[in-house]
Protein backbone atom coordinates (compact mmCIF):
# COMPACT_ATOMS: atom_id res chain seq x y z
CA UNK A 1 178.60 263.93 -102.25
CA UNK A 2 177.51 260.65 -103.80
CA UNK A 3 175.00 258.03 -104.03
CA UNK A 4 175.80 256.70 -107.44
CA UNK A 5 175.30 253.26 -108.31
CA UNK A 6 178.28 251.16 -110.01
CA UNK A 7 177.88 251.44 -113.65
CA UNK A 8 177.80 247.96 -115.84
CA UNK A 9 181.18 248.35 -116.56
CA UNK A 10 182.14 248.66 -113.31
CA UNK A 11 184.70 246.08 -111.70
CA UNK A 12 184.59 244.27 -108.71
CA UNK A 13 186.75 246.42 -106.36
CA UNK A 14 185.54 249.86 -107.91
CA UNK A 15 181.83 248.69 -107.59
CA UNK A 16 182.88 247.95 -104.01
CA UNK A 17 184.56 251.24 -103.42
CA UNK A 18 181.59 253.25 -104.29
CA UNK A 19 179.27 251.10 -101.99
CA UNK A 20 181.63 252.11 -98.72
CA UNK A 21 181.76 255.58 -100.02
CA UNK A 22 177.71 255.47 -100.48
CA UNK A 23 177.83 253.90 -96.67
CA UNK A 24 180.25 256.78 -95.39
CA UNK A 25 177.72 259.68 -97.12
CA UNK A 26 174.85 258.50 -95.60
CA UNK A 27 176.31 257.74 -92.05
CA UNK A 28 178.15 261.44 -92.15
CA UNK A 29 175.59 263.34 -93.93
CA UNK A 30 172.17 261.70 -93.88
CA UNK A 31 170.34 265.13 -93.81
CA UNK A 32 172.04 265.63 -97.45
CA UNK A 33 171.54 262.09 -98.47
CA UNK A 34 168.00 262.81 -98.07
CA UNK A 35 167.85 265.55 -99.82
CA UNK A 36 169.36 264.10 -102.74
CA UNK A 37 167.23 260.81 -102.26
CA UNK A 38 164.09 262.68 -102.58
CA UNK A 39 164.75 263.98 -105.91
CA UNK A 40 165.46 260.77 -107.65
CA UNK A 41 163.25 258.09 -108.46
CA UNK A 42 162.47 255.32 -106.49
CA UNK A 43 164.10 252.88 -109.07
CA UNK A 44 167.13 254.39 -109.04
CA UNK A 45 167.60 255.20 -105.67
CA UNK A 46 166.56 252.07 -103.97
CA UNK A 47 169.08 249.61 -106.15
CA UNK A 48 171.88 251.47 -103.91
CA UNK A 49 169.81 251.97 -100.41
CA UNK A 50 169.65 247.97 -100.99
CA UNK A 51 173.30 247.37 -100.89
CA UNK A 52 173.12 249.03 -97.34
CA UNK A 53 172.67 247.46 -93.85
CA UNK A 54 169.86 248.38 -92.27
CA UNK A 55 171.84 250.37 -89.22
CA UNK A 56 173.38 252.73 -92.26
CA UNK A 57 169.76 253.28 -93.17
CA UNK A 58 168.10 253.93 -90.20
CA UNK A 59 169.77 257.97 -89.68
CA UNK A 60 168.51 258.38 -93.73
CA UNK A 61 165.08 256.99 -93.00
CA UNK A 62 164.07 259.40 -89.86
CA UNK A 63 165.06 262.53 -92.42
CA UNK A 64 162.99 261.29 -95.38
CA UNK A 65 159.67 262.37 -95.96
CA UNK A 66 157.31 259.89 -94.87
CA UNK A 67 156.13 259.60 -98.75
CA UNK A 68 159.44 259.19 -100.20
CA UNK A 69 160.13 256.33 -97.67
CA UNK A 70 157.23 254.78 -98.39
CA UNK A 71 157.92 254.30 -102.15
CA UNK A 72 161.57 253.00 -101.48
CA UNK A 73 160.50 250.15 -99.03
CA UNK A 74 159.12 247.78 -102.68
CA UNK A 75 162.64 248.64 -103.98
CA UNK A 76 164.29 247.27 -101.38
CA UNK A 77 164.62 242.87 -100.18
CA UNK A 78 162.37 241.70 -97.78
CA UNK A 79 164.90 240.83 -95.33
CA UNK A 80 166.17 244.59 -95.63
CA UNK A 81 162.61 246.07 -94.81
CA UNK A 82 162.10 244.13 -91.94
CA UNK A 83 165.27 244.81 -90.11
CA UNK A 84 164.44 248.62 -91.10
CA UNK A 85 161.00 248.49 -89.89
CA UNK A 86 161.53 247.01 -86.54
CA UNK A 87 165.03 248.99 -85.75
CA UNK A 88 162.71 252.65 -86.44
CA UNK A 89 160.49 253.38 -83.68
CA UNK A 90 156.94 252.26 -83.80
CA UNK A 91 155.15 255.56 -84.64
CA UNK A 92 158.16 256.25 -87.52
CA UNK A 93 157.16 252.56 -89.17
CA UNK A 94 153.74 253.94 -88.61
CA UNK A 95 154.17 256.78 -90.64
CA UNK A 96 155.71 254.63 -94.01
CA UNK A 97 153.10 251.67 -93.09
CA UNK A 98 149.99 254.25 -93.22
CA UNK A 99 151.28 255.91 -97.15
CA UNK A 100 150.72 252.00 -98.47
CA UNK A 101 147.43 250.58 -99.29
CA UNK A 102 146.22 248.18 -97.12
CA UNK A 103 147.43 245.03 -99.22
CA UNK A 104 150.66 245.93 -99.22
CA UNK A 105 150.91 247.72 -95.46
CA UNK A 106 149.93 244.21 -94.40
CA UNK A 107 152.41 242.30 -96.60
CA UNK A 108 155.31 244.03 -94.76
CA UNK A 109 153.97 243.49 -91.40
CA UNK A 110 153.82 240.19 -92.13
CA UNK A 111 157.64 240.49 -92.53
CA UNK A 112 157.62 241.73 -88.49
CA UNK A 113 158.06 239.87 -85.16
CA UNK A 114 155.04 239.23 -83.78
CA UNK A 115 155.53 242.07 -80.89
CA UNK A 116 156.64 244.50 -83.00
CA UNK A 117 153.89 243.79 -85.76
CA UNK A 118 150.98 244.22 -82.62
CA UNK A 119 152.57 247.33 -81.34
CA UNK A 120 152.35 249.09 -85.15
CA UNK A 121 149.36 247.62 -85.88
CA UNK A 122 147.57 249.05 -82.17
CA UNK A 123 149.01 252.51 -83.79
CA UNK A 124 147.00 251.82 -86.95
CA UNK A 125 144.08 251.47 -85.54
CA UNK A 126 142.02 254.13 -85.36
CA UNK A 127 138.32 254.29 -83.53
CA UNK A 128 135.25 254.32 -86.04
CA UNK A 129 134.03 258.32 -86.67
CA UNK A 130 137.73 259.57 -85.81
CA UNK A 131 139.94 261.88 -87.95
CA UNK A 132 141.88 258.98 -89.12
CA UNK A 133 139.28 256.62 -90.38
CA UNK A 134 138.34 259.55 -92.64
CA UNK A 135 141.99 260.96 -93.79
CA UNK A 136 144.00 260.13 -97.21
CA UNK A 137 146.91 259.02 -96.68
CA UNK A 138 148.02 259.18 -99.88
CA UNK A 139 149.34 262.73 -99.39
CA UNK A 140 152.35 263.77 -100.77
CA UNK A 141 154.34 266.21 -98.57
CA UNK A 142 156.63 268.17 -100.15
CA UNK A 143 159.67 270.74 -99.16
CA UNK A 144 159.84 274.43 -99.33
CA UNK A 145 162.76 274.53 -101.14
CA UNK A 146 161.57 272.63 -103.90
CA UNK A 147 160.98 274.29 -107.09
CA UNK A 148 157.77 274.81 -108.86
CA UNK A 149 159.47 272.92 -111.84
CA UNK A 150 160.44 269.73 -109.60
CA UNK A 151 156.94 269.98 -107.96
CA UNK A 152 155.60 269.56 -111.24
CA UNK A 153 157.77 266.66 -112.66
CA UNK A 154 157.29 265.06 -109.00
CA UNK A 155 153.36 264.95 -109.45
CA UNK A 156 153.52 263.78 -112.69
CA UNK A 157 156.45 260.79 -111.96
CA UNK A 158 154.63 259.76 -108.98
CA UNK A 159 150.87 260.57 -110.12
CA UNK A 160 150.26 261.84 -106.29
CA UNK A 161 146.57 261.41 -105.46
CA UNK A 162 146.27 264.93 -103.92
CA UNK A 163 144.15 267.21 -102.27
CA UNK A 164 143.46 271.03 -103.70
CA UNK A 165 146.61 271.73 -101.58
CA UNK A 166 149.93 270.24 -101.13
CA UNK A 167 151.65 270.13 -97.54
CA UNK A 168 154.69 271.71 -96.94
CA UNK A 169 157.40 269.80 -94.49
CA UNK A 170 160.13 271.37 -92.31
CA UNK A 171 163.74 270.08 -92.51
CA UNK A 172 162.05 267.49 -89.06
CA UNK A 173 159.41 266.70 -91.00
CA UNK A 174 157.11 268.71 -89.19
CA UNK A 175 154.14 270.62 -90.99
CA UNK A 176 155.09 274.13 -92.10
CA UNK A 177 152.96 274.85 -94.57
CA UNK A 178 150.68 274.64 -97.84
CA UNK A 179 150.86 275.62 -101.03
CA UNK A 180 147.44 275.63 -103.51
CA UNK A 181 146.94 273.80 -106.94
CA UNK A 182 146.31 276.85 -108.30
CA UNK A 183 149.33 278.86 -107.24
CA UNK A 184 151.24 276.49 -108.34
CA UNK A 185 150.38 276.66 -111.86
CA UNK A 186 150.28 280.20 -112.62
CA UNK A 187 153.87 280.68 -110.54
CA UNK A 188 157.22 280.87 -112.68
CA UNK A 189 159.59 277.94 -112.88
CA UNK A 190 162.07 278.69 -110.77
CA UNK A 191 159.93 279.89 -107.29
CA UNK A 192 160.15 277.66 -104.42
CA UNK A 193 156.88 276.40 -102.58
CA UNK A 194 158.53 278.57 -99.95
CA UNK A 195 157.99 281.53 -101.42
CA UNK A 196 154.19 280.56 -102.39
CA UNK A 197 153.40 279.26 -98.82
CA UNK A 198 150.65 279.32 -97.02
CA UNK A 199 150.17 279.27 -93.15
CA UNK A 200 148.26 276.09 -91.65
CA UNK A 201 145.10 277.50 -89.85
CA UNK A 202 143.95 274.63 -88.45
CA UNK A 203 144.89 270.89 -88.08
CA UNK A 204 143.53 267.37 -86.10
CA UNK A 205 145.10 264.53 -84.80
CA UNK A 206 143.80 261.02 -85.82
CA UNK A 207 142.14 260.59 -83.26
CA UNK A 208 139.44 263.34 -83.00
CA UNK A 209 136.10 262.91 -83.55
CA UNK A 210 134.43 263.74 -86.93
CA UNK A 211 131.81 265.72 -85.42
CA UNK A 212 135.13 268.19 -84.54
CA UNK A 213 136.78 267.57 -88.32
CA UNK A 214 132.74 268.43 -89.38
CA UNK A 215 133.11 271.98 -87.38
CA UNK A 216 136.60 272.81 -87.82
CA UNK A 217 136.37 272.64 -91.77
CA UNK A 218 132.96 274.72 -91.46
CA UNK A 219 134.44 277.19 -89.30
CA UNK A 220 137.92 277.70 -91.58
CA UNK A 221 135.76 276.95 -95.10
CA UNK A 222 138.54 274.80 -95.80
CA UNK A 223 139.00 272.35 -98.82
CA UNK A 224 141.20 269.77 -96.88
CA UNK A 225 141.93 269.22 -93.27
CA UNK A 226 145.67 268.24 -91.88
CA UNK A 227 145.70 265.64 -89.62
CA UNK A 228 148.80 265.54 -87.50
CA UNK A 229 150.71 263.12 -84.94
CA UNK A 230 151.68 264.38 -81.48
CA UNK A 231 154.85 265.37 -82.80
CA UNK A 232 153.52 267.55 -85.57
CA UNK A 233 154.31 265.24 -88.59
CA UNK A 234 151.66 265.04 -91.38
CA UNK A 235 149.80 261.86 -91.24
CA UNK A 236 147.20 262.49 -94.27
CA UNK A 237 144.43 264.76 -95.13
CA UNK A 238 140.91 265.20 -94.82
CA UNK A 239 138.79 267.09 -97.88
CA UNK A 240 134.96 268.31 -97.61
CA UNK A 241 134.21 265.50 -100.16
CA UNK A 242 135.21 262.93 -97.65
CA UNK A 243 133.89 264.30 -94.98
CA UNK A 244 130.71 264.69 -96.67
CA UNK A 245 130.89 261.06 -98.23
CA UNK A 246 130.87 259.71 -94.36
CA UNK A 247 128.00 262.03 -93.18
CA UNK A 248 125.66 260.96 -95.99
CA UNK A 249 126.56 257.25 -95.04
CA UNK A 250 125.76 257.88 -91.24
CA UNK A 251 122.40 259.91 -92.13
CA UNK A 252 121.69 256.74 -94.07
CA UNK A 253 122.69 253.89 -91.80
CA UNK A 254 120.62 255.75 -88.88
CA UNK A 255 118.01 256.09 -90.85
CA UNK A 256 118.33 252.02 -90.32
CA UNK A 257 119.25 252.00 -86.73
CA UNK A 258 115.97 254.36 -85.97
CA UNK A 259 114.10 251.59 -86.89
CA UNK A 260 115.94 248.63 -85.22
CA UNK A 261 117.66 247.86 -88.46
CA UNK A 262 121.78 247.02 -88.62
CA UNK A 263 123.67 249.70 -89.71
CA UNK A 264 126.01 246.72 -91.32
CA UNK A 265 122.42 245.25 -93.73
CA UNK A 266 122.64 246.27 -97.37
CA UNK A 267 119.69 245.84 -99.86
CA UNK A 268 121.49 242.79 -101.29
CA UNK A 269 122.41 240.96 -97.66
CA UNK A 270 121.50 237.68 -97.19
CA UNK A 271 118.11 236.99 -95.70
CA UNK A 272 118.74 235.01 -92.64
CA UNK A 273 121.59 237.85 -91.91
CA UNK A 274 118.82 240.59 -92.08
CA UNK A 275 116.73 238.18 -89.86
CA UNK A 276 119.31 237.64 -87.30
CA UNK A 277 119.92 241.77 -86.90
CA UNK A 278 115.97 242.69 -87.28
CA UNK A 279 114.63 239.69 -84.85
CA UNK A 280 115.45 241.42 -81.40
CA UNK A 281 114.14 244.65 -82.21
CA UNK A 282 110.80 242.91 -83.26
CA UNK A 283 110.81 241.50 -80.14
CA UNK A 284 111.16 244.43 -78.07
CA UNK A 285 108.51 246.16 -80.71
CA UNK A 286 106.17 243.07 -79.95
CA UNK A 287 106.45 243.96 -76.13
CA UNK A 288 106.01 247.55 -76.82
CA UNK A 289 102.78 246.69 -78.89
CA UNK A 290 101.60 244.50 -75.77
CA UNK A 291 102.08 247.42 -73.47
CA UNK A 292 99.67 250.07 -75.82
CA UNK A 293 97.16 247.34 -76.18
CA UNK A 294 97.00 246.83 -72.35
CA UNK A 295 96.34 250.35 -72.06
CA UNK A 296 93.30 249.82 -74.87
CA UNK A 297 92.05 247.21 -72.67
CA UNK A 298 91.89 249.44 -69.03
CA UNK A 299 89.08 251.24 -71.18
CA UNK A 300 87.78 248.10 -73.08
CA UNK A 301 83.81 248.85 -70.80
CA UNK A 302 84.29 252.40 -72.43
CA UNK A 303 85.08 251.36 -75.71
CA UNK A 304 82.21 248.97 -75.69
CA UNK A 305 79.70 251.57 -74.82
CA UNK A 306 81.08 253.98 -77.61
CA UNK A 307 81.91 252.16 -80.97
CA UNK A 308 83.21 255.47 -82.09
CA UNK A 309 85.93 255.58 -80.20
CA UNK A 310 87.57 252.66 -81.57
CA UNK A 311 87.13 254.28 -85.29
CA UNK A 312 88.83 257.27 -83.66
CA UNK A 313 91.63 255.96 -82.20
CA UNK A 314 93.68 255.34 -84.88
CA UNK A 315 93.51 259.30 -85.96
CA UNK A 316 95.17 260.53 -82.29
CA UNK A 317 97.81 257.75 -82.10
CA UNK A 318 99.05 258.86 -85.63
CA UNK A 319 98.99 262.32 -85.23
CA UNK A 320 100.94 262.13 -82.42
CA UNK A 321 102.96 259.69 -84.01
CA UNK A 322 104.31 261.94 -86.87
CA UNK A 323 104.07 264.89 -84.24
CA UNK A 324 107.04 262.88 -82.09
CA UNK A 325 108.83 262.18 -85.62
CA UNK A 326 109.93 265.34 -86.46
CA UNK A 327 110.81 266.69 -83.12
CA UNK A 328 112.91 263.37 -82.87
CA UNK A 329 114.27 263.99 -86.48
CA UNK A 330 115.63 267.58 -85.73
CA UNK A 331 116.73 266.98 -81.66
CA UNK A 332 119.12 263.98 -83.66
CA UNK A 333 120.27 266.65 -86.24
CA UNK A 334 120.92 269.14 -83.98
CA UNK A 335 122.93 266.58 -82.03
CA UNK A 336 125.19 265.22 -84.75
CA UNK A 337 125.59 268.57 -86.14
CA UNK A 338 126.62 269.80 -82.45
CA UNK A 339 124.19 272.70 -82.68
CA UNK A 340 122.90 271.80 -79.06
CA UNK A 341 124.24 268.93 -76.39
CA UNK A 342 122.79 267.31 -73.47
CA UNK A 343 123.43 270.14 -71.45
CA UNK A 344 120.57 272.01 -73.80
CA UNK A 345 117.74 269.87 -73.06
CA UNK A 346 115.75 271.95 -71.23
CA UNK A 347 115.88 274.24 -74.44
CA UNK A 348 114.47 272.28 -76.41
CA UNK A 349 112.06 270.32 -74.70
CA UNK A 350 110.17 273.40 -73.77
CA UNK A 351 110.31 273.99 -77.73
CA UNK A 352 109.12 271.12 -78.68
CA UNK A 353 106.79 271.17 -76.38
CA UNK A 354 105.48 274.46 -77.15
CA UNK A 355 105.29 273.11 -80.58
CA UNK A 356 103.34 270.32 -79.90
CA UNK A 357 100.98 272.92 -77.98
CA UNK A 358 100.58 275.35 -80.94
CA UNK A 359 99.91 272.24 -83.70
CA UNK A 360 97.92 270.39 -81.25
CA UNK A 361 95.25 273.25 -80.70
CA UNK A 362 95.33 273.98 -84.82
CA UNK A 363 95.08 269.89 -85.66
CA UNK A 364 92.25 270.02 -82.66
CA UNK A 365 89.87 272.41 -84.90
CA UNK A 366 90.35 270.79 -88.06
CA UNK A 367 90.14 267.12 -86.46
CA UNK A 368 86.90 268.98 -84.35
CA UNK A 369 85.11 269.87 -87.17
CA UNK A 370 85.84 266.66 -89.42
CA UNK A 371 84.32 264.89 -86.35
CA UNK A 372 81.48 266.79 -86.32
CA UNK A 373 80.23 266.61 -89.61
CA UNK A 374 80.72 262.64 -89.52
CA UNK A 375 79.26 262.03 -85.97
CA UNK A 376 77.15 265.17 -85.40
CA UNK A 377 78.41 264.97 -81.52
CA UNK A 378 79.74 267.79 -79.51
CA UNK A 379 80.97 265.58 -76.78
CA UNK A 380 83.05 263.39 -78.94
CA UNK A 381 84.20 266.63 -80.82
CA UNK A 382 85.88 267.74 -76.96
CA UNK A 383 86.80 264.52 -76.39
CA UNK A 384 89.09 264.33 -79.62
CA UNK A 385 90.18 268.09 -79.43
CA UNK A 386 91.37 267.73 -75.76
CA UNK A 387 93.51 264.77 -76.06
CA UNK A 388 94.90 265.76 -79.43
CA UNK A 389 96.46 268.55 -78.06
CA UNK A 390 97.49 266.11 -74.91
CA UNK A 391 99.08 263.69 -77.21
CA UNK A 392 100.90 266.31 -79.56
CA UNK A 393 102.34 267.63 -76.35
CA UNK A 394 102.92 264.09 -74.93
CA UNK A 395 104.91 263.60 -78.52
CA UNK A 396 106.93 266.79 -78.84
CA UNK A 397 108.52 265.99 -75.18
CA UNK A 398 109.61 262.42 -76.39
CA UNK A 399 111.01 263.54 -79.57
CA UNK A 400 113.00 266.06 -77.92
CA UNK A 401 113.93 263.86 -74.81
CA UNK A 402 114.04 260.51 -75.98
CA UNK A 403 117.28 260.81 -78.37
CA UNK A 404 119.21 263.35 -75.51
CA UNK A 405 118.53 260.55 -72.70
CA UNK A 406 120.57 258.26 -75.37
CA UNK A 407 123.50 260.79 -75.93
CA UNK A 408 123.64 261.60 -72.27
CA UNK A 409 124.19 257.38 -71.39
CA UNK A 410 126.53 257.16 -74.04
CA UNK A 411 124.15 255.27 -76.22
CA UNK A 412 123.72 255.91 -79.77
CA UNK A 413 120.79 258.16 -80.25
CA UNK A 414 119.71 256.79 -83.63
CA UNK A 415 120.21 253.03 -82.27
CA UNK A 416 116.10 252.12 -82.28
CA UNK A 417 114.72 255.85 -81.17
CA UNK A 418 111.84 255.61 -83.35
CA UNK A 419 110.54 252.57 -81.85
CA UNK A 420 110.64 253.82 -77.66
CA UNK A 421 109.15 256.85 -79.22
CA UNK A 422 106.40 255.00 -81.26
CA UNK A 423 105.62 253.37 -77.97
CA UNK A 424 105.49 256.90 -75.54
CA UNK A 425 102.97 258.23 -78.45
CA UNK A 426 100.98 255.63 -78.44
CA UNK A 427 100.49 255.13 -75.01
CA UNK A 428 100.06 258.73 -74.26
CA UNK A 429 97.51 258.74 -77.47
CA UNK A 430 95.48 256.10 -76.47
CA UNK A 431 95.32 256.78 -72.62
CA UNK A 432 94.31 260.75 -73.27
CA UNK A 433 91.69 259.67 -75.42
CA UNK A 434 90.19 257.11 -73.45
CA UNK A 435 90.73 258.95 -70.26
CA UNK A 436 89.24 262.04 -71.25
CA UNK A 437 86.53 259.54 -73.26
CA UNK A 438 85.88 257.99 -69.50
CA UNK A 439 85.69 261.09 -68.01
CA UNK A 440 82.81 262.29 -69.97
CA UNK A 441 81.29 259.43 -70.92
CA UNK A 442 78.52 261.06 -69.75
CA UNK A 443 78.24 263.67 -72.79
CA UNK A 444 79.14 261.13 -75.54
């Protein structure tokens, strides 16, 4: 076995000799060379990977753990890494290229052809909301016959950003295993992670959806999530805190979209870009507006006749207005939190409507009687009872429907909900109460 570099004493020929035996190691025994690679430091280790063609490398590289490779790619030229990363297959330059932060990733793709750069880079890209927008890849994987003592030095050489666990690797770099913070530092010395292992209960691949990272770390109560390739090798991690991170950004950007708002505006955006993302929406709320005023108008004789209505009106379209809020505001959580899905609308629109029904006929008396004691009329008391109750009906079945007719399309169900539903409640609002107003005009 060797690997050592030639000392500064070293002549020319002996210096030599010790690169063809360091050639002839890791050509005959590149599972041992890695071995012994991943328990030195970068710095010492790359200065003799460096003296190495890339083809001598390549055998070494697919048996190092993707972390490990990752740190030896600064240690080595530029020329050197580029030969290495486009003789490796795609997804194994993947693996190194996904470790680095995104400054340097890019700096060695640079390096690339341009084929081979847009074939890694198409692997890299993950869709928004999937398991590998959300993972750290700074996860150092480690093996199980490493001792608690070298685990230790490791973490503090390399100053690993971890999770509350560290990941276990097979001898093909496949997941085996993990290994807690916390059994590590009450175990002796000399134990292996082997022997304080673990067994994965659950993992993801990149490209699953974080409503399924959301319900898989629920249903485990795990701390951190593996996310894994097709071939089983550990790309990163996900933790709770992460995941949670995310969520609370999503709640907040659709608390944007719900209102025709950009999920991409901050508080400190430039005007004319909040303009140019708010302007449409307006629109469409200006047409919206249009349409509940045309209804007003249909009754404008009515409205005439009765001033009282028109003091009035304001009361039912709000109502229902708020009524048609919160059914909207739990359907939507219940549908990013995948406690119902499209196939459960019938479920819930006959709750929310029956909701609707029950608060309608309660904010019917209370409206009744605040009516009578400021008009002193019966009529307009039934008037304002019966198409309360219409219009908190009329609102519970938007909420509920309005957001599932967006998931079922494939639409965002956040993206502007609050303004179609503003427009069903006041529509329905206004045309119950000057319907049933019409109707009995002639006990107003």
């Amino acid at each position: 076995m060797t690997l050592g570099a030639e000392g500064p004493a070293m002549g020319g020929d002996a210096a030599r000799a010790v690169v063809v035996l360091n050639r002839r190691f890791l050509l005959d025994y590149p599972w041992e060379a890695a071995q012994r690679i991943e328990e030195m430091p970068p710095a010492e280790s790359g200065p003799v990977l460096a003296e190495q063609p890339a083809p001598v490398l390549i055998p070494l590289w697919r048996r190092l753990a993707p972390a490990v490779a990752a740190a030896l790619l600064p240690e080595l030229p530029p020329a050197l890494v580029k030969n290495l990363l486009s003789e490796l297959f795609p997804n194994e330059a993947l693996r190194m290229i996904g470790l680095l932060d995104e400054d340097e990733g890019r700096r060695y793709l640079d390096l690339l052809d341009p084929h081979v750069r847009a074939e890694i880079e198409r692997l890299l890209t993950y869709p928004a909301d999937s398991a590998g927008r959300l993972m750290d890849t700074g996860v150092t994987a480690f093996r199980g016959s490493t001792t608690v003592k070298e685990t230790l030095k490791r973490l503090r050489r390399e100053r690993s950003r971890t999770t509350r666990s560290l990941f276990l690797i097979d001898d093909e770099n496949r997941l085996a295993g993990k290994v807690t913070i916390q059994d590590i530092a009450v175990a002796e010395p000399g134990q292996t992670l082997a022997s304080l292992a673990q067994p994965v209960t659950a993992t993801v691949t990149p490209m699953a959806p974080k409503d399924e990272v959301s319900e898989i770390l629920e249903r485990y109560k795990l701390a951190d999530l593996a996310v894994i390739d097709a071939e089983g090798m550990l790309l990163g991690a996900i933790t709770n805190a992460t995941l949670l991170q995310a969520m609370q950004e999503e709640t907040t950007a659709d608390m944007q979209t719900m209102v025709g708002a950009s999920r991409d505006e901050r508080a400190l955006s430039k005007a004319t870009f909040a303009v140019r993302k708010r302007m449409p929406w307006l629109q469409i709320n200006l047409l919206t507006a249009f349409m509940a005023a045309a209804v007003v108008g249909i009754f404008e004789d009515t409205i005439a006749r009765f001033t009282a209505l028109a003091v009035l009106l304001p009361v039912v379209a709000g109502q229902s207005g708020n009524a048609g809020a919160q059914a909207l505001a739990v359907t939507m959580r219940g549908l990013a939190l995948r406690e119902i899905s499209v196939r459960h609308w019938m479920t819930v629109t006959v709750k929310e409507v029956s909701t609707g029904l029950m608060n309608g006929l309660a904010i019917a008396v209370t409206c009744g009687i605040g009516v009578y004691i400021w008009s002193g009329s019966l009529g307009l008391v039934l008037v304002i009872a019966m198409s309360m109750v219409l219009a908190m009906i009329a609102a519970g079945f938007a909420g509920a429907i309005v957001p599932i007719v967006l998931t079922r399309f494939g639409q965002d169900p956040a993206q502007s909900s609050s303004i179609i539903l503003t427009t069903v409640t006041d529509i329905a609002g206004f045309f119950s109460f000057l319907g049933i107003a019409t109707l009995l005009s002639n006990i107003l």
